[in-house]
Protein backbone atom coordinates (compact mmCIF):
# COMPACT_ATOMS: atom_id res chain seq x y z
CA UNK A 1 -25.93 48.13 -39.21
CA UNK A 2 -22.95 47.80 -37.43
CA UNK A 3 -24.93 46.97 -34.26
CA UNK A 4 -26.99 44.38 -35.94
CA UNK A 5 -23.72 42.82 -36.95
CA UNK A 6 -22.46 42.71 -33.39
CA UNK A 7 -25.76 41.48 -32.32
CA UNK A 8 -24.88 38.13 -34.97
CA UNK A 9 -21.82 37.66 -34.05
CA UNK A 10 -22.71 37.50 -30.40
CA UNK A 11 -25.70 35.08 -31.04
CA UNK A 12 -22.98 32.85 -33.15
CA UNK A 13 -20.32 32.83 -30.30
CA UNK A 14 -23.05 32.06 -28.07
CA UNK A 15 -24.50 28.71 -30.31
CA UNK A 16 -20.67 28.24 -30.47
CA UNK A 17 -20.03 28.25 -26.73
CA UNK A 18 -22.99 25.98 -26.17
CA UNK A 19 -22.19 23.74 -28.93
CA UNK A 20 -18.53 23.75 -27.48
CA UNK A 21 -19.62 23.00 -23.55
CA UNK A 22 -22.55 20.31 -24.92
CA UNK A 23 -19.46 17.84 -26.66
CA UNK A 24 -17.08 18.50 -23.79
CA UNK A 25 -20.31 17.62 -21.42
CA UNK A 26 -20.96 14.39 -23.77
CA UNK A 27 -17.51 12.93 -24.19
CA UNK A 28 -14.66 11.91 -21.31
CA UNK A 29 -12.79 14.83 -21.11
CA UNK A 30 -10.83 15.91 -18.50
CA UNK A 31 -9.33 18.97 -16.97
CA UNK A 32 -6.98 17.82 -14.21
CA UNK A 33 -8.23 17.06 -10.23
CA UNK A 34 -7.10 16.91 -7.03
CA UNK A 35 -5.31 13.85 -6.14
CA UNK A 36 -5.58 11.72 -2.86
CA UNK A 37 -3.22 11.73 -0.61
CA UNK A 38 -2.28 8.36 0.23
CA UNK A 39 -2.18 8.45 4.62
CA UNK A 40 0.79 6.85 6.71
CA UNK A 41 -0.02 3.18 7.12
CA UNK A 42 -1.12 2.21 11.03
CA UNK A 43 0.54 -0.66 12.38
CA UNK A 44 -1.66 -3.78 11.89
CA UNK A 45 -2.06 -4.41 15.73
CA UNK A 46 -3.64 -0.89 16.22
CA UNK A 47 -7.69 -1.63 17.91
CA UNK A 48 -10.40 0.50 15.81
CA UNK A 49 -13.27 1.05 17.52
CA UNK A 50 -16.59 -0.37 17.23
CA UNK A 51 -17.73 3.29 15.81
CA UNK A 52 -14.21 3.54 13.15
CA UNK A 53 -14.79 0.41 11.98
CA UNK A 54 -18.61 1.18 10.71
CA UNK A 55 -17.35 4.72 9.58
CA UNK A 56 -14.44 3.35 7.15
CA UNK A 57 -16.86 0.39 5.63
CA UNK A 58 -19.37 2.85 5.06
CA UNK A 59 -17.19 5.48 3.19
CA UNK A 60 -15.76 2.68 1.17
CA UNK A 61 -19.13 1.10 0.48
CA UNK A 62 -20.38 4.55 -0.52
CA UNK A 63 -17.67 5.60 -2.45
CA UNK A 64 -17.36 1.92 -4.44
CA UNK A 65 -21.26 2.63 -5.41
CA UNK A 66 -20.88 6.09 -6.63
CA UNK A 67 -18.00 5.39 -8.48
CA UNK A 68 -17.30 1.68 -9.82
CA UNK A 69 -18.98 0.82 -13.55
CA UNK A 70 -20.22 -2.70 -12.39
CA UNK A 71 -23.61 -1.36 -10.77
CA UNK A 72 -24.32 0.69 -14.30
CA UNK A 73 -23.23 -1.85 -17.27
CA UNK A 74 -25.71 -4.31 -16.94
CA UNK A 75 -23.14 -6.72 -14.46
CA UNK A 76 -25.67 -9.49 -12.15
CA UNK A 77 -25.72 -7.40 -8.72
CA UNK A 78 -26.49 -10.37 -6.86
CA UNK A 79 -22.79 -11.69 -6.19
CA UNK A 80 -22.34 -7.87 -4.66
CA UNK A 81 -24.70 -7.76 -3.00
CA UNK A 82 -23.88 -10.97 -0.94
CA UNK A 83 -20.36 -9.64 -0.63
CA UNK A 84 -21.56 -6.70 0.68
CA UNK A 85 -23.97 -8.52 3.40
CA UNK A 86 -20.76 -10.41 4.20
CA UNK A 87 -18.57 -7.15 4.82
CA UNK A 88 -21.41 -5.88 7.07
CA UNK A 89 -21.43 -8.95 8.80
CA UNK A 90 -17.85 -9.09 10.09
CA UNK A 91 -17.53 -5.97 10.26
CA UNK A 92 -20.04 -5.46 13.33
CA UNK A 93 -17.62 -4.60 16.37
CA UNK A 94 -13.62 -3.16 17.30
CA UNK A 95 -11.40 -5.18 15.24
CA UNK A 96 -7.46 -4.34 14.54
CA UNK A 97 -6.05 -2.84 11.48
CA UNK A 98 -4.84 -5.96 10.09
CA UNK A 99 -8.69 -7.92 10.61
CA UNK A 100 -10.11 -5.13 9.12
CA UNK A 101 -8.31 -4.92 5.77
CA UNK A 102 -8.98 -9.02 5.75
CA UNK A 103 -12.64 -7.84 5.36
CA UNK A 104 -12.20 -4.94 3.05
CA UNK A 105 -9.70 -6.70 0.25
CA UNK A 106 -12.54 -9.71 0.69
CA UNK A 107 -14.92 -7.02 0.05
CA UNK A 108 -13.35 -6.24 -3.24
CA UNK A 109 -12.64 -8.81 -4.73
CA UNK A 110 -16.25 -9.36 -5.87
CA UNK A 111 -15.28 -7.41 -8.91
CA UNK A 112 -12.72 -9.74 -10.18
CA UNK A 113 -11.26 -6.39 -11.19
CA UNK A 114 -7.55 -6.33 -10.92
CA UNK A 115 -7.53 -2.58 -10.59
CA UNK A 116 -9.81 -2.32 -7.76
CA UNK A 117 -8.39 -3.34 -4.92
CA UNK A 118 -6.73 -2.89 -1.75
CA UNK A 119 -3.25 -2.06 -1.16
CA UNK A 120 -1.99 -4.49 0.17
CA UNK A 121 0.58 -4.23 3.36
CA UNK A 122 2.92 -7.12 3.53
CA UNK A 123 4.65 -7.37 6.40
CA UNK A 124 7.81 -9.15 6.27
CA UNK A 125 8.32 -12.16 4.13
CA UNK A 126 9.40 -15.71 4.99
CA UNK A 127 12.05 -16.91 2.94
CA UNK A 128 10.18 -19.70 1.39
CA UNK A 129 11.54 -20.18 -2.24
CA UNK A 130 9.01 -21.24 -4.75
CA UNK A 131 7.42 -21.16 -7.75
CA UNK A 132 3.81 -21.86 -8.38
CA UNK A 133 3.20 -23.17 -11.98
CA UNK A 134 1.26 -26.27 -13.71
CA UNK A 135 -0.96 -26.18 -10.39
CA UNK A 136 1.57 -26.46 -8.04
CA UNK A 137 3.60 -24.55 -5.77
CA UNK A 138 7.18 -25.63 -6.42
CA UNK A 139 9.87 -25.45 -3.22
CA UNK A 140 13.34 -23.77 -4.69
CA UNK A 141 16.70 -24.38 -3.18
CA UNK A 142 20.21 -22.46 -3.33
CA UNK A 143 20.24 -24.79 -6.73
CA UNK A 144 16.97 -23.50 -8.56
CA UNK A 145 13.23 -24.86 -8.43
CA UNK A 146 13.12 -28.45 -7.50
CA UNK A 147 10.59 -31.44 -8.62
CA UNK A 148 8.87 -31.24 -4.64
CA UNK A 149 6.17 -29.35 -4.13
CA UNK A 150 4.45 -27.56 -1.17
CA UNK A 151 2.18 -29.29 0.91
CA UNK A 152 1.88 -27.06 3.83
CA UNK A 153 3.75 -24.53 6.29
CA UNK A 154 3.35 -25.42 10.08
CA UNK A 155 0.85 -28.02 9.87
CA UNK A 156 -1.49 -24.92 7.74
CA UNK A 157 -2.05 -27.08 3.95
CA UNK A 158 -1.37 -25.30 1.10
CA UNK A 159 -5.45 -25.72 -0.05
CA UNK A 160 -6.04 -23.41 2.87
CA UNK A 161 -3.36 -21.15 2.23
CA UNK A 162 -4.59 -20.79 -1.68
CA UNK A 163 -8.40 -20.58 -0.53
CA UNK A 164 -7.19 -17.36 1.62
CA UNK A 165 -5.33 -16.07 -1.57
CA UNK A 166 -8.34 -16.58 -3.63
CA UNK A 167 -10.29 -14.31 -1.17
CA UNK A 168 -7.80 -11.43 -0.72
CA UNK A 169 -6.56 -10.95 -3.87
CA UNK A 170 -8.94 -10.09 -7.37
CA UNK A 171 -8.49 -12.46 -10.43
CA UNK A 172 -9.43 -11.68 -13.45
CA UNK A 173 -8.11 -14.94 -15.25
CA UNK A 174 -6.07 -17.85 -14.45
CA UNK A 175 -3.09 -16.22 -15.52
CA UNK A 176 -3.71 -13.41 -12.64
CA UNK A 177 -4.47 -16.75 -9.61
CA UNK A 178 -0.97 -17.59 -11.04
CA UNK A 179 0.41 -14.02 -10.08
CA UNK A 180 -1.54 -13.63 -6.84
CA UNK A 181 0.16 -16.86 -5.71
CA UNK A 182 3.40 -16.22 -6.60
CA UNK A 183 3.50 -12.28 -5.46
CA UNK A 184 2.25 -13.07 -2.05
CA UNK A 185 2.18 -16.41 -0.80
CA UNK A 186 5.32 -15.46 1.78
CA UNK A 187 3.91 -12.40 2.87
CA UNK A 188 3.20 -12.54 6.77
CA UNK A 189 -0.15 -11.23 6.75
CA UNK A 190 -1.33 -13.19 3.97
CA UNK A 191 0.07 -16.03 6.13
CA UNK A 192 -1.39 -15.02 9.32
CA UNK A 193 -4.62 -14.61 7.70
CA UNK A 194 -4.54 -17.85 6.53
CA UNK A 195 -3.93 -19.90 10.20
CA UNK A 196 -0.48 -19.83 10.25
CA UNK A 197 1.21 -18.67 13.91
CA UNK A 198 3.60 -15.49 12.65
CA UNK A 199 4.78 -15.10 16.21
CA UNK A 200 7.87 -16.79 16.46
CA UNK A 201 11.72 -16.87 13.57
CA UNK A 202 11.19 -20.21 11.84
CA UNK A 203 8.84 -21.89 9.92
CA UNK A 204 8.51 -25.64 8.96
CA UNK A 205 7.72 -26.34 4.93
CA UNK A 206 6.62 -29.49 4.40
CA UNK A 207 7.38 -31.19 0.94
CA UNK A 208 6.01 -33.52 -1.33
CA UNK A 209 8.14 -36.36 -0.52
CA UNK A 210 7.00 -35.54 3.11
CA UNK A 211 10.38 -34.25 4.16
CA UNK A 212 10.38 -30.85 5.58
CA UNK A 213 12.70 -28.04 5.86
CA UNK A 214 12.83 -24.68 7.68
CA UNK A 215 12.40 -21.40 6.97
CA UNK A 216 13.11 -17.59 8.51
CA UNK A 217 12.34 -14.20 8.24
CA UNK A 218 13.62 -12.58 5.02
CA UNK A 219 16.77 -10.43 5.60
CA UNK A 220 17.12 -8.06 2.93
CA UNK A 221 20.47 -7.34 1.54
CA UNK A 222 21.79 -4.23 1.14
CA UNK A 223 22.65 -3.35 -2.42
CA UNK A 224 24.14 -0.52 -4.56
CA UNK A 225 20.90 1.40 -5.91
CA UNK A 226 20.64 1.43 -9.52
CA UNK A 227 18.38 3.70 -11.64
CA UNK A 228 15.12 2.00 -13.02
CA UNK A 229 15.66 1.16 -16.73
CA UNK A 230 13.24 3.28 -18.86
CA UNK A 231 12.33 2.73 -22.51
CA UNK A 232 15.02 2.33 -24.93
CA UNK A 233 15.58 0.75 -28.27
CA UNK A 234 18.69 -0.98 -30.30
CA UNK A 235 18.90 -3.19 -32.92
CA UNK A 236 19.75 -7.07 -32.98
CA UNK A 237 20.72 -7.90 -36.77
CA UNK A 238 18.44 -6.49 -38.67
CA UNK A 239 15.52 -6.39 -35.37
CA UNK A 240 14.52 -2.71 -34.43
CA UNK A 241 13.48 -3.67 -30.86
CA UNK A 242 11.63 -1.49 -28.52
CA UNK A 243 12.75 -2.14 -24.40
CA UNK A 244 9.46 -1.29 -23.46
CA UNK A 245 9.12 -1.10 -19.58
CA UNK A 246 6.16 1.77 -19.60
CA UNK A 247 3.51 2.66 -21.43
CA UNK A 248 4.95 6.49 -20.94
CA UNK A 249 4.37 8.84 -24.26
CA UNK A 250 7.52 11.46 -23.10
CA UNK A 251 9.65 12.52 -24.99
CA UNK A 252 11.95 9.63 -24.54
CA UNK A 253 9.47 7.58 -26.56
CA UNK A 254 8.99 10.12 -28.97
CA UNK A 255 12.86 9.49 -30.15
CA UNK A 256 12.50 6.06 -30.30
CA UNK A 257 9.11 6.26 -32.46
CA UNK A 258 11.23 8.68 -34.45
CA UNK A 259 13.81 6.28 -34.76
CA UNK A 260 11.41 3.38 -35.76
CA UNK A 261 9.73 5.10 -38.59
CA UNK A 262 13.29 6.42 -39.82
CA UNK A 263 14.29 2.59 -39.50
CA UNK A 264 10.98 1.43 -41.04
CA UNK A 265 10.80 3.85 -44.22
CA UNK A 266 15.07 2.85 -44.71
CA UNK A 267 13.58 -0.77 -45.17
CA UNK A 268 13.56 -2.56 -41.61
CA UNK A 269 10.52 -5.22 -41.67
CA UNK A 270 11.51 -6.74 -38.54
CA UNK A 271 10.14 -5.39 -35.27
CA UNK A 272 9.97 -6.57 -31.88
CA UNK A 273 8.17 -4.83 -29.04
CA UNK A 274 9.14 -6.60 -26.05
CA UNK A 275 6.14 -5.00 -23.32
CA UNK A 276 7.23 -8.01 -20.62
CA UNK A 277 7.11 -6.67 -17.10
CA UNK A 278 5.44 -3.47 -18.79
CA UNK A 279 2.65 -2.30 -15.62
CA UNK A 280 0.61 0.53 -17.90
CA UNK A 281 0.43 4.12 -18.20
CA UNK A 282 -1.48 5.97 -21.18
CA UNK A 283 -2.34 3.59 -24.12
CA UNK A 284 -1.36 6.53 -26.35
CA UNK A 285 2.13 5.39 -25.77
CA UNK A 286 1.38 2.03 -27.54
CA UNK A 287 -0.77 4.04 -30.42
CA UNK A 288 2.73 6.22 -31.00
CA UNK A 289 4.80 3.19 -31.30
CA UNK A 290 2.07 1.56 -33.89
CA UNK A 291 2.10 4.51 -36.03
CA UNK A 292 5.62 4.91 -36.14
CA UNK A 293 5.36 1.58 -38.28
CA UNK A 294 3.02 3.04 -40.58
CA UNK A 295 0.25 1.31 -38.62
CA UNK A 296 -3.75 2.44 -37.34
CA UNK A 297 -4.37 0.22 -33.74
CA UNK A 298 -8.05 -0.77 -33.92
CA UNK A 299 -10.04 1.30 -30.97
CA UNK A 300 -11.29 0.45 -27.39
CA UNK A 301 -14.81 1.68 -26.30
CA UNK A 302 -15.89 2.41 -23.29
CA UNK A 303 -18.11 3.26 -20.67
CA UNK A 304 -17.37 6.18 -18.73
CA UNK A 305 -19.30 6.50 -15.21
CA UNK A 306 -19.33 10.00 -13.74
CA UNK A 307 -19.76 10.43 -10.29
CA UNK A 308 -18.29 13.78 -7.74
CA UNK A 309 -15.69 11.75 -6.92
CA UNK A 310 -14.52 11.33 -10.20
CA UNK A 311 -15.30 14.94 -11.47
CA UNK A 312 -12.76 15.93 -7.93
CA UNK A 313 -9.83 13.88 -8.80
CA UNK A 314 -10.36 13.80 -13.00
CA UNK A 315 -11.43 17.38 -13.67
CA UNK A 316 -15.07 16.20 -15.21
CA UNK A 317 -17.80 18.76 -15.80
CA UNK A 318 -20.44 16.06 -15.11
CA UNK A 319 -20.76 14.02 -11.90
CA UNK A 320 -23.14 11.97 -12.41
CA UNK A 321 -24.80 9.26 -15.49
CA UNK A 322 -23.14 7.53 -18.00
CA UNK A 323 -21.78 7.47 -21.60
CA UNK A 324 -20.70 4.68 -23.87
CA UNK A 325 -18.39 5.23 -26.50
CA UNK A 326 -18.73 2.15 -29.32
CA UNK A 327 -15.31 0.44 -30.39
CA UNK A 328 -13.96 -0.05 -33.62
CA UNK A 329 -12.28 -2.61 -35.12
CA UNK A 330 -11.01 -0.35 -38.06
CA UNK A 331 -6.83 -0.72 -38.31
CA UNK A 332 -4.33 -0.57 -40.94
CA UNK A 333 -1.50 -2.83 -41.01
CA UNK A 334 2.16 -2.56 -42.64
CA UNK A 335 2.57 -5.84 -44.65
CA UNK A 336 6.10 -4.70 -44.95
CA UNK A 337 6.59 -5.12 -41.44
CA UNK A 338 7.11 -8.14 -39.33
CA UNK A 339 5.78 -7.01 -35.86
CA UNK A 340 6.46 -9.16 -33.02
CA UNK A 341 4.99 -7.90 -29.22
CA UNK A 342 6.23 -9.70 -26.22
CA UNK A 343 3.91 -10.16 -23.27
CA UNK A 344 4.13 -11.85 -19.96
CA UNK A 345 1.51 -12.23 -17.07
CA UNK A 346 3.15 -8.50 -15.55
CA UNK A 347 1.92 -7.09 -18.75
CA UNK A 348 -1.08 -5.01 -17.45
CA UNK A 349 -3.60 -2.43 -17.94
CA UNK A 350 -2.51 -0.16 -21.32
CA UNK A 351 0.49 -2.64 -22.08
CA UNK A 352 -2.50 -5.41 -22.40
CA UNK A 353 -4.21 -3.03 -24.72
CA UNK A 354 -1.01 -2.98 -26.89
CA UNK A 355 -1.17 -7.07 -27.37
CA UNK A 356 -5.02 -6.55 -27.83
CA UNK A 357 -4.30 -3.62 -30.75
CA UNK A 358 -2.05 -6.01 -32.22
CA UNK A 359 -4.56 -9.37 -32.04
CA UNK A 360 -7.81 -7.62 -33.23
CA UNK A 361 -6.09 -5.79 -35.63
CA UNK A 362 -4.29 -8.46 -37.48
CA UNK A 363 -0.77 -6.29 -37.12
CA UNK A 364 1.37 -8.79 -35.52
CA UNK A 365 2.04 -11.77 -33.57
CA UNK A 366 2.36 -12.03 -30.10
CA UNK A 367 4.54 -14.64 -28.25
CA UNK A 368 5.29 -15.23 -24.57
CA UNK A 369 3.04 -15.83 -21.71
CA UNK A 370 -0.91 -14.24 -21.34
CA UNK A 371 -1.18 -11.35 -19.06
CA UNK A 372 -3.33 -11.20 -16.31
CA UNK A 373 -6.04 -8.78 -17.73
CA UNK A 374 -9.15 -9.74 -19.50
CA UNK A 375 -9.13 -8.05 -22.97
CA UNK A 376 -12.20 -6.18 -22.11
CA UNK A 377 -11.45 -4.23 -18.23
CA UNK A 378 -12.08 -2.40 -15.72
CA UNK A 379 -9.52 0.49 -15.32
CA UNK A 380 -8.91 3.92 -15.02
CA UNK A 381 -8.73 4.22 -11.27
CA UNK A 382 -9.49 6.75 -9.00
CA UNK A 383 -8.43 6.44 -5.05
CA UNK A 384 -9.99 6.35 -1.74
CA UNK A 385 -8.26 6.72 1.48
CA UNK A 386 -9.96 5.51 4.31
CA UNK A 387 -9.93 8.08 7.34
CA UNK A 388 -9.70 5.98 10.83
CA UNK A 389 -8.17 2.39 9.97
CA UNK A 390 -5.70 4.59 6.71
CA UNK A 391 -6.09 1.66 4.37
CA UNK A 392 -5.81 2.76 0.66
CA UNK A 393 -7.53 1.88 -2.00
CA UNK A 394 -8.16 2.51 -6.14
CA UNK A 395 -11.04 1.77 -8.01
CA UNK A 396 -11.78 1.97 -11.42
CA UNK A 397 -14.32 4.65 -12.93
CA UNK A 398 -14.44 2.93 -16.53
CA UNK A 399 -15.07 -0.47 -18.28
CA UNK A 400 -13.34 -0.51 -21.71
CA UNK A 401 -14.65 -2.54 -24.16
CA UNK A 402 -12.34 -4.45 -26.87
CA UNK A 403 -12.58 -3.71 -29.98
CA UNK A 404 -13.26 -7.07 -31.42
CA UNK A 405 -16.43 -6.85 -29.42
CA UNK A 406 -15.32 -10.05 -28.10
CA UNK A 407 -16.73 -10.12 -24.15
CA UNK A 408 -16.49 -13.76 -22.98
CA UNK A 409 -12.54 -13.95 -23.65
CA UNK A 410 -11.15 -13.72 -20.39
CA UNK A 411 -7.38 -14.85 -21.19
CA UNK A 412 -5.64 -13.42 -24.40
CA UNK A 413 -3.50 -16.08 -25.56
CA UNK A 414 -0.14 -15.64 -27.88
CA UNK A 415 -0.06 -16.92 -31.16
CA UNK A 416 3.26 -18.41 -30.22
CA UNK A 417 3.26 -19.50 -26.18
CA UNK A 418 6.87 -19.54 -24.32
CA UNK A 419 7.92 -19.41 -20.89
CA UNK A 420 8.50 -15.03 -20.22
CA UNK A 421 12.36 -15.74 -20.35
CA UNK A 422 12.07 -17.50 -23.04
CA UNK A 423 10.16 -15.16 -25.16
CA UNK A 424 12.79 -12.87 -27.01
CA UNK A 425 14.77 -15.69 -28.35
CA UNK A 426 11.79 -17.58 -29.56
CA UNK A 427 10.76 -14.46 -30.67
CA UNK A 428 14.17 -14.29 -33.10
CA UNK A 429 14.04 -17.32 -34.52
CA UNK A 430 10.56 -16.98 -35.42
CA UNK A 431 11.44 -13.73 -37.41
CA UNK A 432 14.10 -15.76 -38.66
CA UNK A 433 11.65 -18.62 -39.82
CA UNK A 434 12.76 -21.12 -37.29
C-alpha cells in the first residue's frame, strides 16, 4: 500500500513538473543571462579590411534576423530588404571605422525603432547654439534663441544636413525627427557625414537674414560633480507630486508609493506625476505608483520572439518561435483622485507606457509635450557587439502592443499641450481650475 502511494505521488509530482516547465516554456519568463560586454571604441580613422568589414555586416545582419520582431509580426519585408541590399552594397571593400558605422546606423534605421540602433560616437561638438522647433532650426546667442534661423554651415545647407540626420538616426514619430535634430546636429561626425570639412577650428553659420557668424570646437567646462537626482516626492499645497526621473521599482520608490497611498487614503485628490526627462526602466515602477492611488493600469500585450541570442543574455528556456500575449484594456480608476502625468519628448520606453496607462485607461490627464515613442513599440533590447570595427549596438526582442488596440497612432498627444518647461505650472493651475 504504502508503495502504491509513493508510486501516486511520484506520477503527480511528475504531471506537476511538466505542467510547471510547459507554462514557464509558454510565457516570457526569464532567469537572468549573460550580458555583453560593450568593447573599447576604435578611433574613427582606423582602416578595416576588405575581409572585417564583410565579417561585422554579416554578424549584425545575422544577429538583427534571429532576433528583431519585425520579420515575425506580419511587418512588409520589402523596405528591409532594400535596406539590406543597400548595406551590402557599400559595404563591398576596406572602409574606416567612422564610414562603416555611416552604413550600419543607415542599416538600422529601417525599423523606425528607436531602440534599435547604433550607438552613436560623437566626436566633439561645434558650438553652434540652436534650437530646432516649428520646422526650423533656430541660431541661439549669449541672449537666448533668436528669430534667425539656420541656413547652412560652410556652404553645406541645412536640407542636406537634415537628409543625413534622417538616415542615421531612427524616428518613430515627428516628435523623435525633433529630438534627433536637436541631440546631434553639432556632433562632428554627424557633420562630417553630412559634407561638411571637420578638419580645421572654425566654422561659418549662415543665418536667415544671410549674415553669418562663426563657430569653434566646444570646450567643456569643468564643473563641481553633483549626484544624479533620483526619484523623490513633496508636496506643493495640497499636490502630492512624484519627481519621477526613472522608471526604477527600488526601494526608494517603494517609500514614496507608501507615502502616496498614506496621502491618498488621508484625503489628497490631487496628484501630479511629473515623468519629463524620465528614459525607462521596468514599467512595474509606473504600475506601483498607479496602485498606490487605488488605481488598476490597463495592460500591454506583446509579442515575444525567442531566438539563442535572447535565451544567452535573458535566461529563456526557448530559443526559438514566437508567443503573443493579448492586451487588455481592463483598469480601475480613483474618481477621488485628480491625476496629472507630465511628459516631454525624453519621456521614453516604460515612462511612455505610464502616459499610455493613464490615456487608455481613462485615469488621468496628461499635459506637456508628446514623447518620441509610438504607443505600440519595439523594446526590450538585447546587445550586439561587433568584433573587428567594436561598434555597439541594441536591438529589441519584443513588440508590445497597446492596450487600446490602437496600432496606427504613432504620436500620443496630451490632453493639455505646453512647452516641457512649461508643463508643471500649467499643470497647477489646471488642478486648480484655471
Amino acid at each position: 500500500m504504502k508503495k502504491k502511494v509513493l508510486i501516486i505521488l511520484a506520477a503527480v509530482l511528475a504531471v506537476l513538473v511538466l505542467a510547471a516547465a510547459a507554462v514557464l516554456y509558454s510565457f516570457p519568463v526569464s532567469f537572468g543571462g549573460t550580458g555583453v560586454k560593450r568593447p573599447d571604441a576604435l578611433p574613427g580613422d582606423t582602416l578595416l579590411t576588405r575581409e572585417q568589414v564583410q565579417a561585422d555586416r554579416q554578424q549584425l545582419m545575422k544577429y538583427v534576423e534571429s532576433v528583431h520582431p519585425f520579420f515575425v509580426d506580419g511587418s512588409d519585408q520589402a523596405p528591409y530588404q532594400a535596406a539590406k541590399e543597400a548595406y551590402l552594397s557599400e559595404t563591398e571593400s576596406a572602409m574606416t571605422v567612422d564610414a562603416f558605422m555611416g552604413a550600419t546606423a543607415r542599416y538600422l534605421t529601417v525599423f523606425g525603432d528607436g531602440h534599435t540602433e547604433l550607438s552613436w560616437q560623437y566626436g566633439d561638438e561645434v558650438a553652434i547654439y540652436h534650437s530646432y522647433r516649428e520646422g526650423q532650426m533656430y541660431f541661439a546667442d549669449e541672449n537666448g534663441v533668436t528669430d534667425l534661423t539656420i541656413t547652412a554651415v560652410d556652404d553645406v545647407p541645412m536640407e542636406q544636413i537634415y537628409a543625413t540626420m534622417d538616415s542615421l538616426f531612427p524616428a518613430e514619430n515627428e516628435m523623435a525627427v525633433v529630438k534627433n535634430y536637436n541631440n546631434y546636429f553639432t556632433s562632428e561626425n554627424l557633420l562630417k557625414m553630412a559634407g561638411v570639412d571637420v578638419e580645421k577650428d572654425t566654422f561659418t553659420v549662415t543665418l536667415s537674414d544671410g549674415s553669418t557668424r562663426e563657430c569653434a570646437w566646444y570646450v567643456p567646462v569643468d564643473e563641481e560633480y553633483s549626484l544624479p537626482e533620483e526619484n523623490h516626492w513633496f508636496m506643493e499645497d495640497d499636490v502630492f507630486v512624484v519627481r519621477f526621473v526613472e522608471c526604477v521599482d527600488d526601494d526608494n520608490l517603494k517609500s514614496i508609493a507608501d507615502a502616496l497611498k498614506k496621502a491618498v487614503n488621508n484625503g489628497c485628490t490631487k496628484v501630479i506625476i511629473d515623468a519629463r526627462g524620465n528614459g525607462g526602466g521596468s514599467s512595474n515602477a509606473c504600475e506601483r505608483l498607479l496602485n498606490a492611488m487605488g488605481m488598476k493600469a490597463p495592460s500591454y500585450g506583446m509579442l515575444v520572439r525567442y531566438s539563442p541570442e535572447a535565451k544567452e543574455q535573458r535566461g529563456y528556456l526557448r530559443s526559438s518561435g514566437s508567443i503573443t500575449i493579448k492586451p487588455s484594456q481592463n483598469a480601475r480608476q480613483n474618481e477621488k483622485v485628480n491625476l496629472v502625468v507630465l511628459c516631454d519628448r525624453y519621456t521614453y520606453s516604460s515612462a511612455t507606457m505610464l502616459c499610455v496607462y493613464v490615456r487608455d485607461g481613462g485615469l488621468g490627464t496628461l499635459i506637456g509635450e508628446a514623447s518620441s515613442n509610438m504607443p505600440g513599440m519595439y523594446g526590450d533590447i538585447t546587445y550586439v557587439a561587433l568584433e573587428n570595427s567594436h561598434l555597439f549596438a541594441s536591438v529589441s526582442h519584443k513588440r508590445f502592443l497597446r492596450p487600446s488596440g490602437e496600432t496606427e497612432e504613432r504620436m500620443l498627444v496630451p490632453d493639455v499641450e505646453t512647452a516641457a518647461a512649461d508643463a508643471y505650472q500649467a499643470a497647477l493651475d489646471f488642478l486648480n481650475g484655471k
